[in-house]
Protein backbone atom coordinates (compact mmCIF):
# COMPACT_ATOMS: atom_id res chain seq x y z
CA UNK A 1 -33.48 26.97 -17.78
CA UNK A 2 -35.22 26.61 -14.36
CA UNK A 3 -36.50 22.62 -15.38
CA UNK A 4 -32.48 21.91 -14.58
CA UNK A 5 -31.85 23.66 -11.72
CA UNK A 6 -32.71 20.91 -9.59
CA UNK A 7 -30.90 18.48 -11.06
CA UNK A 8 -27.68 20.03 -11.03
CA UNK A 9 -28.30 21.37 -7.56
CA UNK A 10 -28.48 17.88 -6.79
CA UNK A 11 -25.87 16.18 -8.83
CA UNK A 12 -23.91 18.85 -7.09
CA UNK A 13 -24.68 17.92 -3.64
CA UNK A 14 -24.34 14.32 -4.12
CA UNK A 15 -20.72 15.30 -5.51
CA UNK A 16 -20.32 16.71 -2.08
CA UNK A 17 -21.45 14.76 0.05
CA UNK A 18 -19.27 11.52 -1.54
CA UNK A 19 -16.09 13.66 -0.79
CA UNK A 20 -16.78 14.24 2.86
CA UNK A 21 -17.29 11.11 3.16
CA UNK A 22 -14.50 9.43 1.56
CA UNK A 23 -12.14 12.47 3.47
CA UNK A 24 -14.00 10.79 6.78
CA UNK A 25 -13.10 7.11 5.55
CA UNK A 26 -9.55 8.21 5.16
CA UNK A 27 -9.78 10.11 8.90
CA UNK A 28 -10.90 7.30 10.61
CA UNK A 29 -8.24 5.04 9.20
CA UNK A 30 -5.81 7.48 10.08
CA UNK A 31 -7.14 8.16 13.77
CA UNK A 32 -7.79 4.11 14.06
CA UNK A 33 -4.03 3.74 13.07
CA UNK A 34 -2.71 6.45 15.23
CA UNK A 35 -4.73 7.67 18.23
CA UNK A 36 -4.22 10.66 20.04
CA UNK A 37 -0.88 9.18 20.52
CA UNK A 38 1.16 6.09 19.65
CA UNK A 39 4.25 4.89 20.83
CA UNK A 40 5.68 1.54 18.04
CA UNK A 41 8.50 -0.87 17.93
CA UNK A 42 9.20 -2.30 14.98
CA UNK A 43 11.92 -4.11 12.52
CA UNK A 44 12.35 -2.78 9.10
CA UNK A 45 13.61 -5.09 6.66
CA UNK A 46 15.20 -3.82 3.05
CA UNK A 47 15.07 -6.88 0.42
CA UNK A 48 17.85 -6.01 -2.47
CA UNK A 49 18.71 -8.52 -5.17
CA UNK A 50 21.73 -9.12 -3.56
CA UNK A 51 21.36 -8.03 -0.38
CA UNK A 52 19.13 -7.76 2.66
CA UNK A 53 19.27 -4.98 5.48
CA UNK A 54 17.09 -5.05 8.94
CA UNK A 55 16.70 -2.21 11.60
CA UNK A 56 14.75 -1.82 14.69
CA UNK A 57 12.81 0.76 15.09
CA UNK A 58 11.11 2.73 18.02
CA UNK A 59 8.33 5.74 17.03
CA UNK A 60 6.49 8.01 19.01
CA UNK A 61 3.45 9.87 17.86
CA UNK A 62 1.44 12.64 18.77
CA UNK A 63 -1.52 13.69 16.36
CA UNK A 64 0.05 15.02 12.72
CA UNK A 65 1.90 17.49 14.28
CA UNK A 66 4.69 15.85 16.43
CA UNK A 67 6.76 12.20 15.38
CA UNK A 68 9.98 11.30 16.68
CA UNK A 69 11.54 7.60 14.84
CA UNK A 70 15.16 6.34 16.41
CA UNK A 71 17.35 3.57 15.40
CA UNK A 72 17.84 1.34 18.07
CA UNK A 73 19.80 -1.59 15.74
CA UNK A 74 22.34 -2.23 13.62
CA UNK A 75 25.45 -1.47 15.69
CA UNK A 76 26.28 1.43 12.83
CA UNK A 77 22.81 3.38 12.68
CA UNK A 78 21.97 3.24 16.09
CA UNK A 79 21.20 6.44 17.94
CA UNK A 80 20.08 7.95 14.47
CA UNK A 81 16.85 9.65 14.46
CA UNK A 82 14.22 11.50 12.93
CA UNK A 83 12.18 14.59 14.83
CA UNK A 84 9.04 16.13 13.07
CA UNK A 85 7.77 18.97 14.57
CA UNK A 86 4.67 20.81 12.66
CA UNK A 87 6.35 21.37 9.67
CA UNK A 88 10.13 20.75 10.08
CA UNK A 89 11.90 17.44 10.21
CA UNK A 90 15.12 17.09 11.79
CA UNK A 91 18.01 14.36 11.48
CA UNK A 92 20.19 13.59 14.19
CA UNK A 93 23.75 11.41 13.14
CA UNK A 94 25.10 10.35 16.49
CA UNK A 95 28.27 9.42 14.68
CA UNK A 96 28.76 12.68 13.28
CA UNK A 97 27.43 14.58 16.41
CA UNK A 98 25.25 16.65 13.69
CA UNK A 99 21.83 17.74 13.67
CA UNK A 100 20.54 18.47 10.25
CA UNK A 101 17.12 20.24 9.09
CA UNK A 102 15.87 18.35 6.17
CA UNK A 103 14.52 20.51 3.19
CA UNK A 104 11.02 19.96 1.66
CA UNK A 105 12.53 18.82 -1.50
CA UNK A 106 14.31 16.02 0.47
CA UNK A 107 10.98 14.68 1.55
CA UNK A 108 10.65 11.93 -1.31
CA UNK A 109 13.88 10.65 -1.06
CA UNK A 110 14.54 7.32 0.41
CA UNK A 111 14.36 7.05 4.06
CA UNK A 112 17.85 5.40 5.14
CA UNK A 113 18.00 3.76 1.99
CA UNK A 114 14.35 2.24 1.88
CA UNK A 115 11.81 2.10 -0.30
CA UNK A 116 9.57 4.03 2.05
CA UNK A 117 9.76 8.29 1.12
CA UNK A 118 11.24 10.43 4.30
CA UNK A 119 7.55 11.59 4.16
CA UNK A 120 5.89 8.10 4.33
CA UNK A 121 7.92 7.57 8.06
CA UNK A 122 7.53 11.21 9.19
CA UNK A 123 4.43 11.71 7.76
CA UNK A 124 5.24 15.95 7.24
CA UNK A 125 2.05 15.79 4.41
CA UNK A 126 -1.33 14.85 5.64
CA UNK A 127 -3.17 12.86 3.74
CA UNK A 128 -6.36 14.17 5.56
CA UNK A 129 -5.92 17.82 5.03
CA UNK A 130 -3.55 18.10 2.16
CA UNK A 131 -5.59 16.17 -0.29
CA UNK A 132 -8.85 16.00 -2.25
CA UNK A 133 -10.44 12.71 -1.73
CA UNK A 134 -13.05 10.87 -3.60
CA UNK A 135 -14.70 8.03 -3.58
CA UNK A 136 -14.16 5.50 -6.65
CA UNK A 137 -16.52 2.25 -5.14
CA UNK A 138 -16.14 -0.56 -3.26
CA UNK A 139 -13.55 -3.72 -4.01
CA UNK A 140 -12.35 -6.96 -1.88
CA UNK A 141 -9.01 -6.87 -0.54
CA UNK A 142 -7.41 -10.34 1.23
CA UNK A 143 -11.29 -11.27 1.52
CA UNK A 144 -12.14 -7.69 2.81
CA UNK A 145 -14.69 -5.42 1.76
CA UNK A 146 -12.88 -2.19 1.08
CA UNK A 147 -13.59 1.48 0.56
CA UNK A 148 -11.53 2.58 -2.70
CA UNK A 149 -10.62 6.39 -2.30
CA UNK A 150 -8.37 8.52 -4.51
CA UNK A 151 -6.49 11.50 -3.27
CA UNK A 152 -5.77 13.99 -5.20
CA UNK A 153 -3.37 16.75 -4.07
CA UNK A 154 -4.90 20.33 -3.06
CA UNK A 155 -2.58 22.89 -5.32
CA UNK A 156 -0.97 24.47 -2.76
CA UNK A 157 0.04 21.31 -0.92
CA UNK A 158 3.73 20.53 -0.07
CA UNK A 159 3.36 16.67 -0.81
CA UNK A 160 5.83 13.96 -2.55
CA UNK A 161 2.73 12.09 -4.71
CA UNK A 162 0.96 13.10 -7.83
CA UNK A 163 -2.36 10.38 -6.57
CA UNK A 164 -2.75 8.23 -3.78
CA UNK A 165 -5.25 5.46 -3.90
CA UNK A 166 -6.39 3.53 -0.89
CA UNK A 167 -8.18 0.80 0.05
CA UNK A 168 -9.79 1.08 3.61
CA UNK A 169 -11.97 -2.04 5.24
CA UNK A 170 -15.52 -0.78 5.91
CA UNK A 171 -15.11 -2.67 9.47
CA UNK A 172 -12.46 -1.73 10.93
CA UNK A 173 -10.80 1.05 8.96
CA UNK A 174 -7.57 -0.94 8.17
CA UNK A 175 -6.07 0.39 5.52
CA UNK A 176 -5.18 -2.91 3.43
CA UNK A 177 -3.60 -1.51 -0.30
CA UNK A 178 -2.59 1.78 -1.47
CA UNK A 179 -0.91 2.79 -4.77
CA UNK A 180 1.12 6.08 -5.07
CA UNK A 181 1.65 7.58 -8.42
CA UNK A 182 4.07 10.36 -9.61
CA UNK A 183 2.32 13.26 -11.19
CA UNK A 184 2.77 12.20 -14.57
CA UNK A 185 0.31 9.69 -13.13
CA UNK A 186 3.16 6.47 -13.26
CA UNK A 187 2.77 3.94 -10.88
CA UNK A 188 5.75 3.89 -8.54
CA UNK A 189 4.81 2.12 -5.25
CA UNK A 190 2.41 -0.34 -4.13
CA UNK A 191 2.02 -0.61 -0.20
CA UNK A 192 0.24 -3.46 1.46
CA UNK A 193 -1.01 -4.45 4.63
CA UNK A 194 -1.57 -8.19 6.38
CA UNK A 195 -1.00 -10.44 9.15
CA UNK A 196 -4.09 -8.68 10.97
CA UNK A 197 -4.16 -8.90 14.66
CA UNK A 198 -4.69 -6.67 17.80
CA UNK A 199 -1.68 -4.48 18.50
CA UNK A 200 -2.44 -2.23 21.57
CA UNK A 201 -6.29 -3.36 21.73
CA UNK A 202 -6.82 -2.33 18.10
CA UNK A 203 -6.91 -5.07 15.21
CA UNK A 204 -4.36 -3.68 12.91
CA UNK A 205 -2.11 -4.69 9.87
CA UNK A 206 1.22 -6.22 11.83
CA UNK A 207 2.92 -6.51 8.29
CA UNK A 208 2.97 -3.59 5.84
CA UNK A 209 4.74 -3.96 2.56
CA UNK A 210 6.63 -1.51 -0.10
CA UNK A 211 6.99 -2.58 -3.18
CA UNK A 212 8.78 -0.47 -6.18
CA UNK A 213 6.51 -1.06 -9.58
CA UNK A 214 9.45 -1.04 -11.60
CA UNK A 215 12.24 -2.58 -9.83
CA UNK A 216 12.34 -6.57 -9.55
CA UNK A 217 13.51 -7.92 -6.20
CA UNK A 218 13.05 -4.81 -4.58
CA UNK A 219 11.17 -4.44 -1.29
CA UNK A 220 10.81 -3.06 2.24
CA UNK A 221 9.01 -4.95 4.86
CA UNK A 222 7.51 -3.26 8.50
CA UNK A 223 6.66 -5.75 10.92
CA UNK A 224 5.16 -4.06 14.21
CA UNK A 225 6.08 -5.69 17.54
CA UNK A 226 4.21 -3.65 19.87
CA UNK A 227 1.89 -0.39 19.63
CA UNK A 228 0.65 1.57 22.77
CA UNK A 229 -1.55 4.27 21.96
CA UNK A 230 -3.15 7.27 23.61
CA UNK A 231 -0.16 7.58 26.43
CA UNK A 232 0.44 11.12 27.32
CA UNK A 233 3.43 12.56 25.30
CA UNK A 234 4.13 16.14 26.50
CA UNK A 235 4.88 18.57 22.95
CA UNK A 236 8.45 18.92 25.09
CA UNK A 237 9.35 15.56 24.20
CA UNK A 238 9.65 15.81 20.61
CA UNK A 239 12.82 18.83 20.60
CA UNK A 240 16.02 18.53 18.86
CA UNK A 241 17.66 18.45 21.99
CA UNK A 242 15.24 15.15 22.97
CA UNK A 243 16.01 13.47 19.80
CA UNK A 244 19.97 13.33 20.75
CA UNK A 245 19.41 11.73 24.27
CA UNK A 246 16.33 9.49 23.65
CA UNK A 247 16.45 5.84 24.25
């Protein structure tokens, strides 16, 4: 029995060592895209069959902990926003004068009527900490060498996917592709990210994609105007009382 000792000791640390570091390819993306702090304007276009819908957006970030998203356009949506603090996400409907805690279980559903989850804007999971991660190989992306990590949810994690697989530029830590699946392992969305250029001294995606896998002529567009990252954002900013006087 002691001739395979070594091996498996070995085949055992190898295992370990490719996990740390595909959870440290997916940290660096996620630090890269974030900073200590980031403050985003953006536009938000919904592509229907018959219809299209835009929105501009304005975000402000503070590690995984604090996010704070408000409508600033159309005319009918504006003033509505979206606090997450730790672990509870608040709505605020300026036309109903309501401020409404959102339930874990209405994390997956559509944010304002996107094909982005509540949790893919808010970000309530992490997909640092609440996920297994390992490390499948290396592909080309848009002419990109790319690190292809799966993440796998940890059992006792509060997330909306059943797999997440990414695809993260050995360069720069752009995150270019990712694929979420449901946990009967159906593919339901495919995110993308292009137009790279620098965005608050950082080369970033400008343009990220969501496309449904199953639902033709369906899609949801982010285009980033402008990104500022690492401004101080006291923890007092992002309150429910902030969220209903921002601007």
């Amino acid at each position: 029995m002691k001739q395979y000792t070594l091996p498996i000791l070995l085949w055992l640390c190898c295992g370990m060592l490719h996990a740390q570091q595909a959870k440290e390819i997916v940290r660096k993306a996620e630090e890269h895209l974030r900073g200590n702090t980031s403050i985003a304007s953006m536009n938000i276009t919904t592509v229907r069959p018959k219809w299209t819908r835009s929105m501009e957006i304005k975000a402000w970030m503070k590690g995984n902990d604090y996010a704070l998203l408000l409508v600033k356009s159309p005319a009918k949506d504006k003033g509505t926003a979206y606090l997450k603090r730790k672990k509870e996400v608040w709505n605020w409907l300026p036309t109903l004068e309501r401020t409404i805690k959102l339930p874990p279980s209405m994390m997956s559903q559509s944010w304002m009527g996107t094909d982005f989850t509540n949790d893919d804007l808010v970000k309530e999971s992490s997909v640092v900490d609440d996920y297994n991660h390992t490390l499948l190989g290396k592909e080309k992306q848009a002419d990109s060498l790319c690190y292809k990590v799966q993440m796998i949810p940890k059992p006792d994690a509060a997330v909306v996917w059943g797999k997440i697989i990414v695809w993260i530029t050995q360069k720069e830590y752009l995150q270019l592709r990712a694929e979420f699946y449901d946990e009967s392992g159906d593919l339901i969305n495919v995110m993308t990210g292009s137009d790279v250029k620098k965005l608050g001294g950082r080369l970033l995606p400008a343009r990220v994609e969501m496309t449904p896998a199953d639902k033709k002529g369906h899609q949801t567009v982010i285009e980033y105007k402008a990104l500022e990252f690492n401004t101080p954002i006291a923890d007092s900013f992002f309150t429910t009382n902030n969220m209903t006087k921002v601007h």
